[in-house]
N, C-alpha and C. Protein backbone atom coordinates (compact mmCIF):
# COMPACT_ATOMS: atom_id res chain seq x y z
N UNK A 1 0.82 -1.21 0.00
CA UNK A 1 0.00 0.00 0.00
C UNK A 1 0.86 1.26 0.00
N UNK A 2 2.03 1.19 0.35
CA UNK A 2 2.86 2.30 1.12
C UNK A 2 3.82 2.74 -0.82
N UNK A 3 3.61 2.07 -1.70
CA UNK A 3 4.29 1.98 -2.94
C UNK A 3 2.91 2.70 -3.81
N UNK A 4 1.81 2.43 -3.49
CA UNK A 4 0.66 3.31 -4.31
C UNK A 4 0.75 4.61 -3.66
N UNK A 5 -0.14 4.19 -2.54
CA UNK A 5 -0.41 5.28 -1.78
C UNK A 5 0.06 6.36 -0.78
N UNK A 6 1.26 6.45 -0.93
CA UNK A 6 2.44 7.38 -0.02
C UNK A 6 1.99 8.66 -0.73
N UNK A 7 2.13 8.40 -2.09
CA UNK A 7 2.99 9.75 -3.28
C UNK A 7 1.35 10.55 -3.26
N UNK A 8 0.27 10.00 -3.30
CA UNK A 8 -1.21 10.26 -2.93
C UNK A 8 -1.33 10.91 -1.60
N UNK A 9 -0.87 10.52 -0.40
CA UNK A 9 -0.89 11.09 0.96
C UNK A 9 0.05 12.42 0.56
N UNK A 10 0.75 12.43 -0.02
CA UNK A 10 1.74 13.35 0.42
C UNK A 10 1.46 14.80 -0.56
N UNK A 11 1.07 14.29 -1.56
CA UNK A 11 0.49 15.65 -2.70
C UNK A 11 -0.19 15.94 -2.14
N UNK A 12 -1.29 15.43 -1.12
CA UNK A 12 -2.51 15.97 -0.53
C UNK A 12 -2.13 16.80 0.77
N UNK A 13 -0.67 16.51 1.12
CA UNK A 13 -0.02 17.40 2.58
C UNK A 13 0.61 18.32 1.80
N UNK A 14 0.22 19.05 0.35
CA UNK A 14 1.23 19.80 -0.08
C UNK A 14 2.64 19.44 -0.67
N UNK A 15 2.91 18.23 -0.73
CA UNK A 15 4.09 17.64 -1.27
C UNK A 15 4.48 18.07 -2.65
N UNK A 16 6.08 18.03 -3.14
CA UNK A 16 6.09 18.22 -4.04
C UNK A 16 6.70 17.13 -5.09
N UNK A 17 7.32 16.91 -5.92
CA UNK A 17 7.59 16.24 -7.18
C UNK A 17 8.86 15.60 -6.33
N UNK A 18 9.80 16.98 -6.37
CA UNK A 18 11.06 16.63 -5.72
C UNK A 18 10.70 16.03 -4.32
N UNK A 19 10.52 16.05 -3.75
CA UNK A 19 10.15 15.43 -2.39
C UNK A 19 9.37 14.38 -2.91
N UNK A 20 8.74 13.54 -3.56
CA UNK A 20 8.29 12.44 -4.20
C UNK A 20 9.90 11.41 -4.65
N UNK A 21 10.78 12.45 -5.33
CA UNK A 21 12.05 11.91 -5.54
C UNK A 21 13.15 11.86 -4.95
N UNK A 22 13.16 12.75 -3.65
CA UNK A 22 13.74 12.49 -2.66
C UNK A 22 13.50 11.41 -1.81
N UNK A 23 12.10 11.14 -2.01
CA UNK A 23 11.72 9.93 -0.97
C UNK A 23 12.40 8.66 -1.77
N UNK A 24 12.15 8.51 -2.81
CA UNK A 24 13.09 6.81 -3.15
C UNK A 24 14.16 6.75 -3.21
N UNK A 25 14.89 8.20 -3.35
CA UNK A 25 16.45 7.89 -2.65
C UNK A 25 16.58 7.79 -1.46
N UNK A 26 16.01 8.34 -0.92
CA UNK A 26 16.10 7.71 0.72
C UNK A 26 16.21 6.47 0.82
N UNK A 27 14.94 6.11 0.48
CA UNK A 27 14.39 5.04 0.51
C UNK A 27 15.78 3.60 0.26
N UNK A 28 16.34 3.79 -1.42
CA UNK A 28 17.43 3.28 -1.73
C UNK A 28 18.54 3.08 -1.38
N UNK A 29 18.89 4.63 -0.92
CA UNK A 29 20.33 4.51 -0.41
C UNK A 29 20.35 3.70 1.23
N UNK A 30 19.48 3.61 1.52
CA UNK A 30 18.93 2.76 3.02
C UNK A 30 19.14 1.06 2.32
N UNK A 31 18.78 0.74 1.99
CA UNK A 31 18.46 -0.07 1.50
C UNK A 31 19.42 -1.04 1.09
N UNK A 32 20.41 -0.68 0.20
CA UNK A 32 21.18 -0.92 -0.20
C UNK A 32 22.39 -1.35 0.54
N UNK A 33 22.55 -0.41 1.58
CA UNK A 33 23.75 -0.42 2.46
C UNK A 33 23.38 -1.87 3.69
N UNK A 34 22.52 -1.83 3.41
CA UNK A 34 21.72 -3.13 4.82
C UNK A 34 21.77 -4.76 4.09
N UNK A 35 21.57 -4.47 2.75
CA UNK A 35 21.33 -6.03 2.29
C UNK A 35 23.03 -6.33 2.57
N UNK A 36 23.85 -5.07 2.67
CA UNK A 36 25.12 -5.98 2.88
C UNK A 36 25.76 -6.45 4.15
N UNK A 37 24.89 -5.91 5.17
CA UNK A 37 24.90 -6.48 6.31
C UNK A 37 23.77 -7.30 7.03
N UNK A 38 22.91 -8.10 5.90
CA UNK A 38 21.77 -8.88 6.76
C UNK A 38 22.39 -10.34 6.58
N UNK A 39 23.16 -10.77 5.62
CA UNK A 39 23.89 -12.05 6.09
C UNK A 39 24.05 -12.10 7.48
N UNK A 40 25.27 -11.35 8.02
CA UNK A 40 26.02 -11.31 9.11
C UNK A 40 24.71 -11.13 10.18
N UNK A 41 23.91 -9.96 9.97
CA UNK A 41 23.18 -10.07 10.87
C UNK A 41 21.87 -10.77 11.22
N UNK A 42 21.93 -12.01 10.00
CA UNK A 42 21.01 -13.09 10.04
C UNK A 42 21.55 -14.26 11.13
N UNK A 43 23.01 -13.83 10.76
CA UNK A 43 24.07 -15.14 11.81
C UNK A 43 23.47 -14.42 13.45
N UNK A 44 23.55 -13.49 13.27
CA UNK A 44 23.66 -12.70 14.81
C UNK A 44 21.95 -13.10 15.50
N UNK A 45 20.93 -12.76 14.75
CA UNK A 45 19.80 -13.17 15.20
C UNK A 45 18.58 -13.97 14.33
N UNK A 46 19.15 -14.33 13.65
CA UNK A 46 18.30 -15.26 12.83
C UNK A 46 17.07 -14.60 12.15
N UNK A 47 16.51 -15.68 11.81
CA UNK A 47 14.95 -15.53 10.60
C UNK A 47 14.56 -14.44 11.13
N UNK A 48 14.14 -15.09 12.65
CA UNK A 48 13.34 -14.45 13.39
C UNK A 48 13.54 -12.74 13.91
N UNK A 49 14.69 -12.77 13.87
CA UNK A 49 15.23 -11.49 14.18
C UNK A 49 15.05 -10.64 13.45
N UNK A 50 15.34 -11.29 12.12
CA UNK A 50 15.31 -10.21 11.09
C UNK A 50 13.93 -9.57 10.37
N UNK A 51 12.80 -10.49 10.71
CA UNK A 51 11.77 -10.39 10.26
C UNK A 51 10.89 -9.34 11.34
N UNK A 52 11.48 -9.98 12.97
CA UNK A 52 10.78 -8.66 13.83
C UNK A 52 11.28 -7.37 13.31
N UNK A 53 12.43 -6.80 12.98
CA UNK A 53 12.76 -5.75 12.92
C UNK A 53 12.40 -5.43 11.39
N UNK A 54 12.04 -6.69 10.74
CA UNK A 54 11.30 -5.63 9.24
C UNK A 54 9.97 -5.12 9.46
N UNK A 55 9.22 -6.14 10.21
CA UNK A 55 7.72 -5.93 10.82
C UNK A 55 7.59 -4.00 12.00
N UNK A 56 8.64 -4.20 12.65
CA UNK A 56 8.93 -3.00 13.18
C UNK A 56 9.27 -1.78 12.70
N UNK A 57 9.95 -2.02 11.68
CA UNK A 57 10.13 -1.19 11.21
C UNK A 57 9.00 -0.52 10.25
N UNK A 58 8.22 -1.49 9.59
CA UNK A 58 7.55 -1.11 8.71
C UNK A 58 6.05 -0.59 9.24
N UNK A 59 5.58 -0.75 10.45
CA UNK A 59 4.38 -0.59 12.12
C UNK A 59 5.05 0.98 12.12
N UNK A 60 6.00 1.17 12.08
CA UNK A 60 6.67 2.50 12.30
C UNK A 60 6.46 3.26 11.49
N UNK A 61 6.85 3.27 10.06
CA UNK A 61 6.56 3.89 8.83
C UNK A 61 4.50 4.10 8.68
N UNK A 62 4.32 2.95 9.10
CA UNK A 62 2.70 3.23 8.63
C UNK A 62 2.51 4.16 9.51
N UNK A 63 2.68 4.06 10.60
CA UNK A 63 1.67 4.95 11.59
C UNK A 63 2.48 6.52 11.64
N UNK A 64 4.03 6.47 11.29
CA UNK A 64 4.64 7.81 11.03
C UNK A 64 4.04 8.75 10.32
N UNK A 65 3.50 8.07 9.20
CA UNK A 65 3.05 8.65 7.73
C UNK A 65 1.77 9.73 8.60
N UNK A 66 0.70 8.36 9.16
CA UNK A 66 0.01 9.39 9.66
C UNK A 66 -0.27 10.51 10.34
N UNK A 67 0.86 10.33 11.12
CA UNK A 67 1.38 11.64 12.20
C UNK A 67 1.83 12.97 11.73
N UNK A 68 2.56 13.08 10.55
CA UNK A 68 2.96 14.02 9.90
C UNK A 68 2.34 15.16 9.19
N UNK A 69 2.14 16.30 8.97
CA UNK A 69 1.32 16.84 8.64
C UNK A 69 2.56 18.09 7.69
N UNK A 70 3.44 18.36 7.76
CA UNK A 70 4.27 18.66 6.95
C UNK A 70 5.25 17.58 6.07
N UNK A 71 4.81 17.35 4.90
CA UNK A 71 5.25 16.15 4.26
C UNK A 71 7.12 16.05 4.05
N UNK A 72 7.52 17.05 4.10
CA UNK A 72 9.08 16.55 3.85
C UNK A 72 9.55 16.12 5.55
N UNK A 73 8.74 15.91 6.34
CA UNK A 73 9.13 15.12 7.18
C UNK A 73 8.86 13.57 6.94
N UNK A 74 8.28 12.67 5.84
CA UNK A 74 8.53 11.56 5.34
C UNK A 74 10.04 11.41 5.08
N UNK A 75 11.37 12.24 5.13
CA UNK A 75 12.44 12.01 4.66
C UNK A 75 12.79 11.28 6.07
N UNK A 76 12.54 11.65 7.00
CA UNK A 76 12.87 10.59 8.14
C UNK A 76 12.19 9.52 8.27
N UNK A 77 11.11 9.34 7.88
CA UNK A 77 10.25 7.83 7.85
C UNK A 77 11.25 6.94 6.92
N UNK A 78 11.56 7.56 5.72
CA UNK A 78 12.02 6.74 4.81
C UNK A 78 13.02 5.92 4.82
N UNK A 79 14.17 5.90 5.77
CA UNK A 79 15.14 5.01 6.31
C UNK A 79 14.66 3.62 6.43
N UNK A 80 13.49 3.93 7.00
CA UNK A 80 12.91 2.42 7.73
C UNK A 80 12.45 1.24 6.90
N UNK A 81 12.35 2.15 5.56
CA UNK A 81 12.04 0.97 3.95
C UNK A 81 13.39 0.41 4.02
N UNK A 82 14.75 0.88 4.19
CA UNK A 82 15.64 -0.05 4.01
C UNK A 82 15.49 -1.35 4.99
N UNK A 83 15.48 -1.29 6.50
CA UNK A 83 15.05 -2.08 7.20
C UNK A 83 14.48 -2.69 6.90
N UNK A 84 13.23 -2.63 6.83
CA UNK A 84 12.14 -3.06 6.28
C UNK A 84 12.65 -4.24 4.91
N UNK A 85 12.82 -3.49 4.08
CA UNK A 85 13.11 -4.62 2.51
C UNK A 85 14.20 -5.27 2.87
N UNK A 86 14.68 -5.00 3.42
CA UNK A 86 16.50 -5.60 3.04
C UNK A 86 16.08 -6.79 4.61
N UNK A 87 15.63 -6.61 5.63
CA UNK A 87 15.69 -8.01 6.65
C UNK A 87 14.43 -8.68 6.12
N UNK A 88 13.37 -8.42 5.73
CA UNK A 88 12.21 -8.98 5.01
C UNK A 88 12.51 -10.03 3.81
N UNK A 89 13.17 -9.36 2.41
CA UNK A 89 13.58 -9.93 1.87
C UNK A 89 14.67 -11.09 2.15
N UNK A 90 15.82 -11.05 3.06
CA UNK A 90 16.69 -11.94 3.43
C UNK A 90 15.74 -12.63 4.00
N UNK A 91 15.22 -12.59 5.28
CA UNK A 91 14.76 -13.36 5.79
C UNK A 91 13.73 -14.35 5.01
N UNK A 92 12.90 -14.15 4.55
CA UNK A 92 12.22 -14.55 3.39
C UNK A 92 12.81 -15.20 2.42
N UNK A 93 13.82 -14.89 1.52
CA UNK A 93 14.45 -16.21 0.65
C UNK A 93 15.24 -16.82 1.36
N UNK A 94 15.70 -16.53 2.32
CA UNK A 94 16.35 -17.66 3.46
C UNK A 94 15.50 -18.68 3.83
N UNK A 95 14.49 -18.15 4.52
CA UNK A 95 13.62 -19.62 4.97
C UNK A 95 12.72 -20.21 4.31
N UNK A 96 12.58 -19.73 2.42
CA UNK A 96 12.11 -20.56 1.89
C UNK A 96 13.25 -21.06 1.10
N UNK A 97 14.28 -20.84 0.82
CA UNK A 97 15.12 -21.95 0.54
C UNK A 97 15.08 -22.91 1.25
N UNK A 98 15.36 -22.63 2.48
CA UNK A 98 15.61 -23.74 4.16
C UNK A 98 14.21 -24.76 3.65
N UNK A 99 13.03 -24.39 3.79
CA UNK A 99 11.91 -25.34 3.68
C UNK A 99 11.75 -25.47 2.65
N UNK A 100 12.24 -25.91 1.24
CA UNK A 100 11.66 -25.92 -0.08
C UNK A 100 12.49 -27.31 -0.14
N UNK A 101 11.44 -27.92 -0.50
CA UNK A 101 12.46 -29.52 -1.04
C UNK A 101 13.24 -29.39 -1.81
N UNK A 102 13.96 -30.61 -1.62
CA UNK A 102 15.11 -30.88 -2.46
C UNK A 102 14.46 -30.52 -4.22
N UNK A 103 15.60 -29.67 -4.96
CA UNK A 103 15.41 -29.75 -6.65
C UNK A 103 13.89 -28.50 -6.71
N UNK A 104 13.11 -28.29 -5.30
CA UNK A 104 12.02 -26.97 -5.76
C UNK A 104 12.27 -25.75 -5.01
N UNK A 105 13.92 -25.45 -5.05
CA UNK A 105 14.25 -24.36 -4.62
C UNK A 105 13.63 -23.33 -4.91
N UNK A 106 13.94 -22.96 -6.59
CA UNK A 106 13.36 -22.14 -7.29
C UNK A 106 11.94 -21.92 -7.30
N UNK A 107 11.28 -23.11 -7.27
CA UNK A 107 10.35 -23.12 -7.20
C UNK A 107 9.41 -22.29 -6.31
N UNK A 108 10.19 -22.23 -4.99
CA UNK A 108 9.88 -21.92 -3.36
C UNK A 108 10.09 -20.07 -3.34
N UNK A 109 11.36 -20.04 -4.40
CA UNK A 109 11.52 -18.58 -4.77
C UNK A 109 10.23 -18.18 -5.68
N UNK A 110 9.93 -18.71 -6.31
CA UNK A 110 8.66 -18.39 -7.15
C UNK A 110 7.43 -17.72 -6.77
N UNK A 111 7.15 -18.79 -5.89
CA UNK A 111 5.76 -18.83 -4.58
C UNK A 111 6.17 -17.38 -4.23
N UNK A 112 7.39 -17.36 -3.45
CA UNK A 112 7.45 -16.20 -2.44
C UNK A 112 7.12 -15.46 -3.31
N UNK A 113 8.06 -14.94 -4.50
CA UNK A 113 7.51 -13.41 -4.86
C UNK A 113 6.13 -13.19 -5.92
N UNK A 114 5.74 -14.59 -5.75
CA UNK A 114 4.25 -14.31 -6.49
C UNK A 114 3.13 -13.42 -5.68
N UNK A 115 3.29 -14.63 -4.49
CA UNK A 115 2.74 -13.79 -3.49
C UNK A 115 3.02 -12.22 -2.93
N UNK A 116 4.25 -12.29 -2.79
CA UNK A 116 4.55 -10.62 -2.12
C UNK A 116 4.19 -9.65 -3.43
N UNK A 117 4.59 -10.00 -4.32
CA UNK A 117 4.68 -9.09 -6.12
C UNK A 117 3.50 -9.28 -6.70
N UNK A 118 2.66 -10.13 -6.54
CA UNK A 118 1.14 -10.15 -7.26
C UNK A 118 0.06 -10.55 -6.60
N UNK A 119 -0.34 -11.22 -5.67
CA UNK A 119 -1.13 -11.61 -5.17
C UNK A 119 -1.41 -10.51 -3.80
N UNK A 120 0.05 -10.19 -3.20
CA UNK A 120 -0.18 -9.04 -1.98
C UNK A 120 -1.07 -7.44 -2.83
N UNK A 121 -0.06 -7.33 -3.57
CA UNK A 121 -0.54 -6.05 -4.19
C UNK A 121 -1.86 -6.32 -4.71
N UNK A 122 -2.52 -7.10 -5.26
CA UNK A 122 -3.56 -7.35 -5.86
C UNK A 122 -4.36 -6.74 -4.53
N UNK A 123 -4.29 -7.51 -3.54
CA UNK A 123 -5.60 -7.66 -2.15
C UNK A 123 -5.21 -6.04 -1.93
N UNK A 124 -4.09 -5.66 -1.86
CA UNK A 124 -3.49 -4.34 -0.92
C UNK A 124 -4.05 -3.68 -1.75
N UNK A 125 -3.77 -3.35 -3.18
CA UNK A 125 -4.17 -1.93 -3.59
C UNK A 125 -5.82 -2.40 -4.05
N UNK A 126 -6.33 -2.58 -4.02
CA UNK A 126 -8.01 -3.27 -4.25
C UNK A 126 -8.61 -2.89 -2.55
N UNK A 127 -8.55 -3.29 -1.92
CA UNK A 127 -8.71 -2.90 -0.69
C UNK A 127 -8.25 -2.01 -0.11
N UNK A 128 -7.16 -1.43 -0.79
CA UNK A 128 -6.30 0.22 -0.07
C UNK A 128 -7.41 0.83 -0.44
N UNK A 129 -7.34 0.58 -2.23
CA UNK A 129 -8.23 2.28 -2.97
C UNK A 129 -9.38 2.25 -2.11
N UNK A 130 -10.11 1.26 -1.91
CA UNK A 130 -11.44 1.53 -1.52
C UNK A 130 -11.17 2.12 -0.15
N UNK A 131 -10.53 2.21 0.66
CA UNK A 131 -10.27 2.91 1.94
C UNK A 131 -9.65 3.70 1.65
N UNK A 132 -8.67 4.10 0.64
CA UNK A 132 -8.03 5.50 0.63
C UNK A 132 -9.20 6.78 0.18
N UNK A 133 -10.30 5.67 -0.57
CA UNK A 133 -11.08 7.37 -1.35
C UNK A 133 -12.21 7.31 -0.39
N UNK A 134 -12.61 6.10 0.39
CA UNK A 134 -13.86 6.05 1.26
C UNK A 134 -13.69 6.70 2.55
N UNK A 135 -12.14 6.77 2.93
CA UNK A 135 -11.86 6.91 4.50
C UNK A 135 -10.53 8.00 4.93
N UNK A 136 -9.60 7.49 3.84
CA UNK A 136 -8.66 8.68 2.89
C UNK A 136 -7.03 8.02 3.99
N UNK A 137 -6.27 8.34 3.60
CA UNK A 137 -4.92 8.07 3.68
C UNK A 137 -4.53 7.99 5.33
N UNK A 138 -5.12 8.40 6.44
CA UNK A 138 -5.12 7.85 7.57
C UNK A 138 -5.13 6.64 8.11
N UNK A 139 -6.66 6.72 7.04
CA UNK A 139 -7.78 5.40 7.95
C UNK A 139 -6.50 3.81 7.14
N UNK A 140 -6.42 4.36 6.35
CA UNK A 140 -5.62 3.36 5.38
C UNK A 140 -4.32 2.76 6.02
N UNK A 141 -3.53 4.21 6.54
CA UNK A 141 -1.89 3.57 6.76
C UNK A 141 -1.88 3.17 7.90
N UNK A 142 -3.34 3.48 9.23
CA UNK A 142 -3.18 2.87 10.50
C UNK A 142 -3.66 1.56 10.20
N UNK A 143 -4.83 1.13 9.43
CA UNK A 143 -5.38 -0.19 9.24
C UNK A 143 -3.78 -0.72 8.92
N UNK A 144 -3.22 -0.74 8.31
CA UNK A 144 -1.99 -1.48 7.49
C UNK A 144 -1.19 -1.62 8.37
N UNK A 145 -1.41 -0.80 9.91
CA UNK A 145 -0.14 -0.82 10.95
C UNK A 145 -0.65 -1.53 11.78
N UNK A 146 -2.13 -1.79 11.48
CA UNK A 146 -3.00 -2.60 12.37
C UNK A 146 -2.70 -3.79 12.14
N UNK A 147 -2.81 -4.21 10.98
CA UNK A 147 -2.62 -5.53 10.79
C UNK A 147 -0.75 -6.14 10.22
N UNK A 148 -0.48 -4.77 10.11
CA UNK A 148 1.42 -5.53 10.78
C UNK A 148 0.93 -6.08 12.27
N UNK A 149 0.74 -4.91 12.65
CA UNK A 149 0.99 -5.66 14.42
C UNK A 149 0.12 -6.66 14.81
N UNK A 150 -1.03 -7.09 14.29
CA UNK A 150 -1.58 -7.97 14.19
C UNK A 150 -0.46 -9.42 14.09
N UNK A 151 -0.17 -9.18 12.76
CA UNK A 151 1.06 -10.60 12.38
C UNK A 151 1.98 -10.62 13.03
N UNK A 152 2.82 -9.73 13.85
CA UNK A 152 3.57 -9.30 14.90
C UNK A 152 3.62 -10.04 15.79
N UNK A 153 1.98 -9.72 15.98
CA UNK A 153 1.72 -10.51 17.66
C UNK A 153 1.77 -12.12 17.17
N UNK A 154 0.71 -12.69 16.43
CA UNK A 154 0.95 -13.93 15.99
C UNK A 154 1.59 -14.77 15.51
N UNK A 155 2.91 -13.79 15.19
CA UNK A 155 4.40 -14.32 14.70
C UNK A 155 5.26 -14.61 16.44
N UNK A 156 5.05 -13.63 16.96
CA UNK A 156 5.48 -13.83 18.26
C UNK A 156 5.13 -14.72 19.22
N UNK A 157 3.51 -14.91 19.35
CA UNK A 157 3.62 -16.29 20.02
C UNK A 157 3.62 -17.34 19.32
N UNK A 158 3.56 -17.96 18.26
CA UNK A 158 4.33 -18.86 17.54
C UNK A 158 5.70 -18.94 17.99
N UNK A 159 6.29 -18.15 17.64
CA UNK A 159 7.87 -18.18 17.13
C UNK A 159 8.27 -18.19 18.76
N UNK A 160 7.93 -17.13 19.78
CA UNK A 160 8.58 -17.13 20.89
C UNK A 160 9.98 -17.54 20.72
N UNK A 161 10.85 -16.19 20.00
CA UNK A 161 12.05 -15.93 20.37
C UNK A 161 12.63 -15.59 21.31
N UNK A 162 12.05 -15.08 21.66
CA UNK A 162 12.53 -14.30 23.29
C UNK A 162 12.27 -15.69 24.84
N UNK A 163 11.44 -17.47 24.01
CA UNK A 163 12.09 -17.89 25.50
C UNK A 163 13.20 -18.86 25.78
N UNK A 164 13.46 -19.19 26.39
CA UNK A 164 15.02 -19.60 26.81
C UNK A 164 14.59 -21.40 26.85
N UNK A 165 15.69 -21.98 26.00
CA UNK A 165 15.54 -23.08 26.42
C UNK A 165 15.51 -24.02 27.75
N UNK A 166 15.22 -25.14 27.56
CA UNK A 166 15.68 -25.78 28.67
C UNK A 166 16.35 -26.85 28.93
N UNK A 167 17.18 -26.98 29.59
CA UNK A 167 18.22 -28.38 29.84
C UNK A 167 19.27 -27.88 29.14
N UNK A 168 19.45 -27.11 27.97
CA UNK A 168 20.50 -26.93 27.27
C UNK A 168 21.25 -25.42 27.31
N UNK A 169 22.15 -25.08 28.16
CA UNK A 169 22.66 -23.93 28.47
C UNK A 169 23.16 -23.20 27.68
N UNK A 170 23.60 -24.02 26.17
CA UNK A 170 24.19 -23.68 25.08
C UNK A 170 23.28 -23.36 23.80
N UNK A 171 22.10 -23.21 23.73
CA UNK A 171 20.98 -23.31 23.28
C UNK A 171 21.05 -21.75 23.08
N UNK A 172 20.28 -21.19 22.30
CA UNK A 172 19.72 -20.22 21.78
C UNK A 172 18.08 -19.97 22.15
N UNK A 173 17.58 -18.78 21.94
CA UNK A 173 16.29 -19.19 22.04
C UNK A 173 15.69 -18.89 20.56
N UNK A 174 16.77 -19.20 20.09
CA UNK A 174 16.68 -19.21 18.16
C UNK A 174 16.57 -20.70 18.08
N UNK A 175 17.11 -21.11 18.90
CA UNK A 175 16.98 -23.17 18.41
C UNK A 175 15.84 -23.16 19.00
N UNK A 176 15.26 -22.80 20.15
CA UNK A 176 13.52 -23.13 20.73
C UNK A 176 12.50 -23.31 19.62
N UNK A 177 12.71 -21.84 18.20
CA UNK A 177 11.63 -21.54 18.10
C UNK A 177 11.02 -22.45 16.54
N UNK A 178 9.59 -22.80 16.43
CA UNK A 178 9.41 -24.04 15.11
C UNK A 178 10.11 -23.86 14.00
N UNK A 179 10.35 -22.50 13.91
CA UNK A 179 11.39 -22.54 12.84
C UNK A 179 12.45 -22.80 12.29
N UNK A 180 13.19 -22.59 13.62
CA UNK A 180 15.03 -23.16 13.50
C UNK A 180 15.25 -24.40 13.26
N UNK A 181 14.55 -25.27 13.06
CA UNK A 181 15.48 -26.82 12.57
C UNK A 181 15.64 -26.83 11.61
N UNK A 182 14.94 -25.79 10.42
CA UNK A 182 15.39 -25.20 9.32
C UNK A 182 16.14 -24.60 9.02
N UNK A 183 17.16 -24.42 9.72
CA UNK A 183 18.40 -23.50 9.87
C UNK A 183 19.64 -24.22 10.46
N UNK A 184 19.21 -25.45 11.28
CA UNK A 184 20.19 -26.27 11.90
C UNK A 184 21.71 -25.94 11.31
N UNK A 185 21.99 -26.20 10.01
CA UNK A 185 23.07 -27.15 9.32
C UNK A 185 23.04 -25.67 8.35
N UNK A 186 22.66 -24.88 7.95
CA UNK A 186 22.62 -24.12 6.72
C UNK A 186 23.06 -22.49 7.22
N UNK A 187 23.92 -22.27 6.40
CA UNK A 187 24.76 -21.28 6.33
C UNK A 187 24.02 -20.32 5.69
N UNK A 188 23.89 -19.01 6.69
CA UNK A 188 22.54 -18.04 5.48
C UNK A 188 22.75 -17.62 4.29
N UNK A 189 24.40 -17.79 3.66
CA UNK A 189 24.79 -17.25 2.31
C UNK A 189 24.78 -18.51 1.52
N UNK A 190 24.27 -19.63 1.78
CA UNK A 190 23.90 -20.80 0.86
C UNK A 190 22.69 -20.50 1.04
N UNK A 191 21.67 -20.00 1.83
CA UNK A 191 20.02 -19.95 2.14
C UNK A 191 19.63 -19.04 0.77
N UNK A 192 20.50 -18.48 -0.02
CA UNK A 192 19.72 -17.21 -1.03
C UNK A 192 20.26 -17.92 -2.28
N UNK A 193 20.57 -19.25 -2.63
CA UNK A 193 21.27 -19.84 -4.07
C UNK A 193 20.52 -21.10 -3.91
């Protein structure tokens, strides 16, 4: 929603062209600099780690947007798309490599960005427009922060990263959670080939 409907919120706060094109360099130069540290910092906190802090980051951006009422203050929201894409994306072709059978790697890459690239956008902007022109660019970017934190919460008690194993002192509470036996043996820079 935040790829339709930003450049729409923001002409309507007075925004201008350049500040439309300032925002995806932001946006980029963020971005860019992080995918080269989400290996390393996939080792440091895993799937899970990386996916809270894209989810966080991106709960942040929605509800920022709405707060703002002088639009070239989106140049500080905009950092948080790097976050956001760059631990999202890793995390994401990481653990569908990890779970994709043997020989339907690609395959598993497929799925993912069908879904995120056609099937998300389909529901998102079909259901944005009708809340952006029925309810207008508020009602829109808090619903969208609503239901990050929604998946947030339900990623969290699933996943329960944060509890500590037991019996095993050497344990992670990255090995606790259903996800990590998918990660056992696999090195995150083989997880993206």
């Amino acid at each position: 929603i935040v790829g339709t409907f930003l450049f729409l919120h923001l002409k309507a706060l007075g925004g201008t062209s350049l500040l439309m094109g300032l925002s995806v360099t932001f946006t980029v130069l963020c971005e860019i600099p992080l995918f080269f540290f989400t290996g390393a910092l996939m080792k440091r906190i895993g799937v899970s780690g990386l996916l809270t802090l894209a989810m966080t980051a991106y709960f942040t951006r929605l509800v920022g947007y709405t707060l703002i009422s002088n639009p070239w203050l989106v140049l500080f929201l905009e950092p948080c798309h790097g976050i956001t894409y760059a631990c999202l994306w890793t995390a994401g072709v990481s653990h569908m490599a990890a779970i994709a059978p043997a020989g339907l790697e690609t395959t598993a890459q497929g799925i993912l960005n069908s879904i995120c690239w056609g099937l998300g956008p389909i529901i998102g902007n079909s259901v944005g427009g009708y809340i952006f022109e029925h309810y207008g660019a508020v009602a829109l970017f808090r619903g969208g922060a609503g239901i990050v934190f929604t998946v947030f919460v339900v990623f969290m008690a699933s996943e329960r990263p944060w509890r500590q194993p037991t019996g095993h002192t050497e344990d992670t509470a990255e090995d606790t959670a259903p996800m990590a036996h998918v990660y056992d043996a696999q090195d995150p820079g083989e997880a993206s080939g």
